[in-house]
C-alpha atoms as a PDB file:
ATOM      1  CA  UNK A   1       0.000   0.000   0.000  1.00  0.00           C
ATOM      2  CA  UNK A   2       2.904   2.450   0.837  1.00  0.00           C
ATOM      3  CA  UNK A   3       4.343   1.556  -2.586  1.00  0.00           C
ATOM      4  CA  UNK A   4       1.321   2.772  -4.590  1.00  0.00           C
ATOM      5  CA  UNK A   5       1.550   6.037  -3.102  1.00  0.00           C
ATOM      6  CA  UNK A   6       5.088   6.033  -3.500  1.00  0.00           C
ATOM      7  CA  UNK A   7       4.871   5.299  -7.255  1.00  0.00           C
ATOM      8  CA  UNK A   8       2.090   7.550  -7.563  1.00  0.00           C
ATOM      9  CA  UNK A   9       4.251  10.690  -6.060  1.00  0.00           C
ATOM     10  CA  UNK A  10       6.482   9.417  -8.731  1.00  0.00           C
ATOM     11  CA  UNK A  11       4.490   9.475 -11.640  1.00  0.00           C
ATOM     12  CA  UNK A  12       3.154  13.116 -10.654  1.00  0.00           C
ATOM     13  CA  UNK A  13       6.375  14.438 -10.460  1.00  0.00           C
ATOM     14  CA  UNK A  14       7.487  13.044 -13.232  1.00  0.00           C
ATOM     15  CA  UNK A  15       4.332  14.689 -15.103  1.00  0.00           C
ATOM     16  CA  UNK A  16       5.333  18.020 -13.603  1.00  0.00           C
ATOM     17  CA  UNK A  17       8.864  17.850 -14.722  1.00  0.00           C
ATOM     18  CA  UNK A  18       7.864  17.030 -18.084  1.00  0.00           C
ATOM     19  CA  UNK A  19       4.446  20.189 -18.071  1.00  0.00           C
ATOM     20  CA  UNK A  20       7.912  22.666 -16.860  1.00  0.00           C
ATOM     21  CA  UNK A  21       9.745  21.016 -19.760  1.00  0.00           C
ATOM     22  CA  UNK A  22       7.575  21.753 -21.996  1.00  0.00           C
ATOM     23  CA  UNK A  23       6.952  25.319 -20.614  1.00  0.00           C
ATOM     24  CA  UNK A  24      10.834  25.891 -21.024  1.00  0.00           C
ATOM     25  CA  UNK A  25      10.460  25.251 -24.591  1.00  0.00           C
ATOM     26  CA  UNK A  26       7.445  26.715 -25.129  1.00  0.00           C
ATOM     27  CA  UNK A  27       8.665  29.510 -23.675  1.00  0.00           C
ATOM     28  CA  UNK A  28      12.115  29.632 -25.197  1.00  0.00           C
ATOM     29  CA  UNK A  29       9.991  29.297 -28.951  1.00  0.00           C
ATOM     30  CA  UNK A  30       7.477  31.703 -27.673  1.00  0.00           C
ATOM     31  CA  UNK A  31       4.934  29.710 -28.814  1.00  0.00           C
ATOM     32  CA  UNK A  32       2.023  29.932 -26.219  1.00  0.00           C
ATOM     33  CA  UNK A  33       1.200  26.245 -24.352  1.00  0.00           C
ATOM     34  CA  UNK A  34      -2.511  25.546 -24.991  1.00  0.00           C
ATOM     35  CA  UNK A  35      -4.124  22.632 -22.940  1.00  0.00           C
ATOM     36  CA  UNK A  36      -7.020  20.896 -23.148  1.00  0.00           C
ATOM     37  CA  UNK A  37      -8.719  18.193 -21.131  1.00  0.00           C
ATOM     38  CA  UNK A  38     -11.847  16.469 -22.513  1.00  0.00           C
ATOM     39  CA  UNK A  39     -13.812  13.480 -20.248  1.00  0.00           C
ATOM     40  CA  UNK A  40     -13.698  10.818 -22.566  1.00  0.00           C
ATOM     41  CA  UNK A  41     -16.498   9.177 -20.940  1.00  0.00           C
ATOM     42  CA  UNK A  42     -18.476  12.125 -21.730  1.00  0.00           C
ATOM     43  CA  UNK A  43     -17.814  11.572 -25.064  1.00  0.00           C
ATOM     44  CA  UNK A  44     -18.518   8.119 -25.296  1.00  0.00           C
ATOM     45  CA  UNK A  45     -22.010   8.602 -23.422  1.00  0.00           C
ATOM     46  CA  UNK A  46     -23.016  11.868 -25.011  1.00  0.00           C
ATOM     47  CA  UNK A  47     -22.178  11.370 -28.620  1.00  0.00           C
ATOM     48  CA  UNK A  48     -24.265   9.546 -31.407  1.00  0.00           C
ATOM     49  CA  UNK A  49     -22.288   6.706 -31.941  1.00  0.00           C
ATOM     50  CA  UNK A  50     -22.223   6.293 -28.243  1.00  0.00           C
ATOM     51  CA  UNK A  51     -25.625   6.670 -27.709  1.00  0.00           C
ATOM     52  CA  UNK A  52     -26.700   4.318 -30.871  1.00  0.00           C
ATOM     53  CA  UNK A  53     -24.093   1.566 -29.420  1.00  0.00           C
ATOM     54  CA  UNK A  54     -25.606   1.832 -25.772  1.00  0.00           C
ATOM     55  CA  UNK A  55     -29.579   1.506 -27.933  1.00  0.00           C
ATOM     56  CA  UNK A  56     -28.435  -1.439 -29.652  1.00  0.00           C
ATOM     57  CA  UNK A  57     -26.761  -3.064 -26.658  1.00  0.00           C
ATOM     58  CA  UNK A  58     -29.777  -2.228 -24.568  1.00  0.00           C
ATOM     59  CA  UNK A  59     -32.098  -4.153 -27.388  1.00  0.00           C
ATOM     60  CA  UNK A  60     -29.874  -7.223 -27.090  1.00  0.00           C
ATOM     61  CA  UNK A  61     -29.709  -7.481 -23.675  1.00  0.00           C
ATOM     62  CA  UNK A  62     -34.036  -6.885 -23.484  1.00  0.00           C
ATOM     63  CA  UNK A  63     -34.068  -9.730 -26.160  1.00  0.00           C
ATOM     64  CA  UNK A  64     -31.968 -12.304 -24.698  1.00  0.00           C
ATOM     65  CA  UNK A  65     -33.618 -11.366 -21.208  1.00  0.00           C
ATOM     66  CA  UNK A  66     -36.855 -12.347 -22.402  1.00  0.00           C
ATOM     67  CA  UNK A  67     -35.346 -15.687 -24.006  1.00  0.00           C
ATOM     68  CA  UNK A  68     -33.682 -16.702 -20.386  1.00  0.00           C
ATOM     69  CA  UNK A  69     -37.249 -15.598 -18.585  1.00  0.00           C
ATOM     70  CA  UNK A  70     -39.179 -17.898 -20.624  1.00  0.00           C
ATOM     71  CA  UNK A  71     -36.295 -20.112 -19.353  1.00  0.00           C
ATOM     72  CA  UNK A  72     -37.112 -19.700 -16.193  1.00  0.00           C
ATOM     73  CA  UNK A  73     -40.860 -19.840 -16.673  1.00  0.00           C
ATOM     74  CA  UNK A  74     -40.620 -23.279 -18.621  1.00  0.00           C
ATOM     75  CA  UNK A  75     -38.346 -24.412 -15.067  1.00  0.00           C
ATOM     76  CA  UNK A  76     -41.185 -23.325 -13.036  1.00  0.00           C
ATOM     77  CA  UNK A  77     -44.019 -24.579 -14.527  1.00  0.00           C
ATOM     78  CA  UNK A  78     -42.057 -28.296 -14.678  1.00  0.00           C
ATOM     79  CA  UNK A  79     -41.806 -27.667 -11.288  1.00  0.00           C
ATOM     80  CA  UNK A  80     -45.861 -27.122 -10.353  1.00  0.00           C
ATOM     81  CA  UNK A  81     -46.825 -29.959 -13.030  1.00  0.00           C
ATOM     82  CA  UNK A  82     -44.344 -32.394 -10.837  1.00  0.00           C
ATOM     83  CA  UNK A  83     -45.420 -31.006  -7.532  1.00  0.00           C
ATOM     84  CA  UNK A  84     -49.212 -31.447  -8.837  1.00  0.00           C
ATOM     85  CA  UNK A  85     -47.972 -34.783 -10.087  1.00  0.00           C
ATOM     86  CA  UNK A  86     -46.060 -36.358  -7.494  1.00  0.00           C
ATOM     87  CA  UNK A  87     -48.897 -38.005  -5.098  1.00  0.00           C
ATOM     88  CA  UNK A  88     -49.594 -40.178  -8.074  1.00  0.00           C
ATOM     89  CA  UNK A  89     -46.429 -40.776  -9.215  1.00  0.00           C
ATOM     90  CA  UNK A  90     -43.635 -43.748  -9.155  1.00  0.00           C
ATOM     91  CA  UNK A  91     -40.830 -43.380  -6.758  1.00  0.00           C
ATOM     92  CA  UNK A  92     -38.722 -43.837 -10.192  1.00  0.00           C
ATOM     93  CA  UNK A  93     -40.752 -41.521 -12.044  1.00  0.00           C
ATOM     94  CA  UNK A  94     -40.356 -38.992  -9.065  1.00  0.00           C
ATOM     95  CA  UNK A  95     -36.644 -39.505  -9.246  1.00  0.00           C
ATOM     96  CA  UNK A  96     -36.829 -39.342 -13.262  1.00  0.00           C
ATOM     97  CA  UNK A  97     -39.108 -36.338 -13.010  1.00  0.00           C
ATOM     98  CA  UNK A  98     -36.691 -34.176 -10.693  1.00  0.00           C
ATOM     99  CA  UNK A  99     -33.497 -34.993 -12.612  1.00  0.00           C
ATOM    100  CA  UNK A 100     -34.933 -33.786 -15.873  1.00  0.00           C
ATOM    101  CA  UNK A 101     -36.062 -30.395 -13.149  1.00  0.00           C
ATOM    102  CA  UNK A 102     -32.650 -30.253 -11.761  1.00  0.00           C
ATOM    103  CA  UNK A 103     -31.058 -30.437 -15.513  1.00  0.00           C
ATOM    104  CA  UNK A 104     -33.145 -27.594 -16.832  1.00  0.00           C
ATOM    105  CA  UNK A 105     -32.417 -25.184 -13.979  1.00  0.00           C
ATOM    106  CA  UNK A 106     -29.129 -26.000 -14.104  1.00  0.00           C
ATOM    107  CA  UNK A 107     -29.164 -25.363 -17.986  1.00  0.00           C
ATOM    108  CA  UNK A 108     -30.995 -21.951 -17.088  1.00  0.00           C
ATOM    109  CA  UNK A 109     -28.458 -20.598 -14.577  1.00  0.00           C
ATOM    110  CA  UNK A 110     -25.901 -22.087 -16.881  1.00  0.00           C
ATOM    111  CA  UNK A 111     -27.201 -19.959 -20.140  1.00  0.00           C
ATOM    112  CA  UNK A 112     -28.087 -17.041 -17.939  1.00  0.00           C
ATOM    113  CA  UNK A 113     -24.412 -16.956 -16.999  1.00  0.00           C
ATOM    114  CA  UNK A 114     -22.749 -17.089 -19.894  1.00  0.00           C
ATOM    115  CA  UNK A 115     -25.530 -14.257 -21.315  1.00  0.00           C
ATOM    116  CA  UNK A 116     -24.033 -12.319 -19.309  1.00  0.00           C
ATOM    117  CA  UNK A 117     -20.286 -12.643 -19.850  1.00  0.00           C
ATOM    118  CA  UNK A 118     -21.054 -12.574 -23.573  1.00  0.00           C
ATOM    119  CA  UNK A 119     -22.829 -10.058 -22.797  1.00  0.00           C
ATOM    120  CA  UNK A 120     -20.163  -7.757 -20.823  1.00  0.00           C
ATOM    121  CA  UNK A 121     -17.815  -8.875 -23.693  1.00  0.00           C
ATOM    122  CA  UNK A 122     -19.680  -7.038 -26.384  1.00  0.00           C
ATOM    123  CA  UNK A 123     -19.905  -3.831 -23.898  1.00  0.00           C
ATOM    124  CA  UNK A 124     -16.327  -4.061 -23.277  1.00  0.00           C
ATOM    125  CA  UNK A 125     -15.398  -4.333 -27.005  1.00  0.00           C
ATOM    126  CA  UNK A 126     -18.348  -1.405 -28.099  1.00  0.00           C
ATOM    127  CA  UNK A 127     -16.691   0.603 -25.688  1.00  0.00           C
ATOM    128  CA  UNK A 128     -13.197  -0.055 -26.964  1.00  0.00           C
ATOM    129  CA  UNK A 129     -13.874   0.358 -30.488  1.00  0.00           C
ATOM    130  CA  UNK A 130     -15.583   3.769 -29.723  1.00  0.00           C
ATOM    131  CA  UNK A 131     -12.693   4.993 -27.683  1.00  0.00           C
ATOM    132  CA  UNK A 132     -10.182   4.006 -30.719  1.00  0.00           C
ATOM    133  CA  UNK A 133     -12.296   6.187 -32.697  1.00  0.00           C
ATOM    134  CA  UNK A 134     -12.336   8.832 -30.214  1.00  0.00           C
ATOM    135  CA  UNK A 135      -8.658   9.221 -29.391  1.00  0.00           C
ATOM    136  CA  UNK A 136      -8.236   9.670 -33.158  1.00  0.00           C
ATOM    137  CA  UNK A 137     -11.059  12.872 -33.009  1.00  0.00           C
ATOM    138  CA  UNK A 138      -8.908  14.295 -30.011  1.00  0.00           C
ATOM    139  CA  UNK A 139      -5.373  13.894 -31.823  1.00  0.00           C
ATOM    140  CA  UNK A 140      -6.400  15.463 -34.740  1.00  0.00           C
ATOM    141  CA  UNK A 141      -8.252  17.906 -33.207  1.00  0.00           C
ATOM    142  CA  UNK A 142      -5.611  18.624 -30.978  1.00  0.00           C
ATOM    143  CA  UNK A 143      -3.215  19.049 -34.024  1.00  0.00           C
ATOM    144  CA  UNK A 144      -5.982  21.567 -36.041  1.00  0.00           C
ATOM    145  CA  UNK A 145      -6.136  23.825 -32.664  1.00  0.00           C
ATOM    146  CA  UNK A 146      -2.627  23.615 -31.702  1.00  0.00           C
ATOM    147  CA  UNK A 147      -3.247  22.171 -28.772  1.00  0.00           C
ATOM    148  CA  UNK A 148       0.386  21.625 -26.779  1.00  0.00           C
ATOM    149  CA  UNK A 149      -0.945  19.002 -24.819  1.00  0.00           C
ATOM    150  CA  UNK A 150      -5.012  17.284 -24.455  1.00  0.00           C
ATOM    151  CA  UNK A 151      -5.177  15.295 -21.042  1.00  0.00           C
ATOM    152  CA  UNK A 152      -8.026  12.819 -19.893  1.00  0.00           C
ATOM    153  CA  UNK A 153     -10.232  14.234 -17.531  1.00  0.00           C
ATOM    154  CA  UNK A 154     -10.049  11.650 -14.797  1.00  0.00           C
ATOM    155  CA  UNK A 155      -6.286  11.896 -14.682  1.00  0.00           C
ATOM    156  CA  UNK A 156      -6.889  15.950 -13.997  1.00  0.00           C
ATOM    157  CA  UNK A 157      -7.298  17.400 -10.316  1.00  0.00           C
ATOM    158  CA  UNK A 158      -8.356  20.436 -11.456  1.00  0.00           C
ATOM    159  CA  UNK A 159      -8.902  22.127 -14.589  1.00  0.00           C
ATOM    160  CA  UNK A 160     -10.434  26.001 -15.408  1.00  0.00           C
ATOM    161  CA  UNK A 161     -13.685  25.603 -17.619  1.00  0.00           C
ATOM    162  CA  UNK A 162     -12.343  27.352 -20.368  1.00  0.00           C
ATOM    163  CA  UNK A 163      -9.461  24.011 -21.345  1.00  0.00           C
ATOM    164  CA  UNK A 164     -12.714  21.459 -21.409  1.00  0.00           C
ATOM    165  CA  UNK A 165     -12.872  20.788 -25.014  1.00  0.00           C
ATOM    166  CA  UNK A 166     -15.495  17.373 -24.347  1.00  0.00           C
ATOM    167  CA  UNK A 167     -18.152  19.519 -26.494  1.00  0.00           C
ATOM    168  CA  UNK A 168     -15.789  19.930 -29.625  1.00  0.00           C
ATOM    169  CA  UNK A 169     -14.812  17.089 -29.387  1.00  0.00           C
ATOM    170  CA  UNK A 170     -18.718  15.524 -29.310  1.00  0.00           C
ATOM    171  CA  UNK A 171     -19.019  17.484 -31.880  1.00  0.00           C
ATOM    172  CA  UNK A 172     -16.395  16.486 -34.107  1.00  0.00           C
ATOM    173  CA  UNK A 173     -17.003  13.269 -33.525  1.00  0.00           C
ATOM    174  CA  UNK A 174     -20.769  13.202 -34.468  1.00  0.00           C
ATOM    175  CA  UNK A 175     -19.579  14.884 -37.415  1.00  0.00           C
ATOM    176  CA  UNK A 176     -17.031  12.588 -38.462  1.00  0.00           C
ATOM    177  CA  UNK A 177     -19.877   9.472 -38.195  1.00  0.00           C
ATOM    178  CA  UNK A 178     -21.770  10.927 -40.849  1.00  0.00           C
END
């Protein structure tokens, strides 16, 4: 635990040196230093292709939700039909009868599980393939605004509300989809 604080003292100072590097040069050029911080997460949940990803994913999940309730509802009613069932029943039939119960919950649980890793998966990936995308609508925005340096939001303490570019960036990012 010491060590992560440690590093992490590390790693900011290491950011600072390089921000007063950069502000040397920057200086020494007299070029002015132009930051920008954008919350890429903002991006991702406020922009089209984020929104139309997050729809379709949404759908999917609704859709294979209502498979694995009928699931469940099949289980259930097995259940009641063996419970109505069972005065009149063999013991072997009982026995047959439960298995076959057992099996399909099992199978339920089983396909409800692996919904939802699959599931995840696909989120995971969307959300990669969108941030790809992004990063590449930040660099070259970031190059067309000569921006000296864009950082992520959630690596920022604090930053004044005039270097939050997240709205350009939406921006240029809905217009790039079209």
């Amino acid at each position: 635990m010491r060590f992560h604080g440690y590093w992490r003292a590390i790693a900011l100072a290491l950011v600072w040196l390089v921000l007063l590097g950069w502000t040397t040069l920057a200086l020494a050029s007299q070029a002015p230093i132009r930051i920008g911080v954008v919350d890429v997460q903002n991006v991702l949940n406020q922009s089209q292709k984020g929104i139309a990803t997050k729809q379709k994913l949404d759908q999917d999940r609704a859709a294979r939700q209502r498979e694995l309730d009928a699931r469940q509802q099949e289980v259930m009613k097995l259940q009641s039909d063996f419970e109505k069932q069972a005065p009149l029943l063999s013991e072997q039939a009982k026995r047959d009868k439960s298995e076959i119960i057992q099996r399909k919950r099992r199978d339920a649980v089983r396909m409800a599980e692996d919904a939802n890793r699959d599931f995840e998966k696909r989120v995971r990936d969307a959300e990669m393939d969108i941030t790809r995308e992004i990063m590449t609508v930040i660099q070259e925005y970031g190059k067309d605004q000569a921006f000296t340096l864009i950082l992520e939001r959630s690596t920022v303490f604090f930053n004044a509300p005039t270097t939050d570019i997240t709205a350009e960036v939406i921006k240029r990012f809905d217009a790039k989809q079209r």
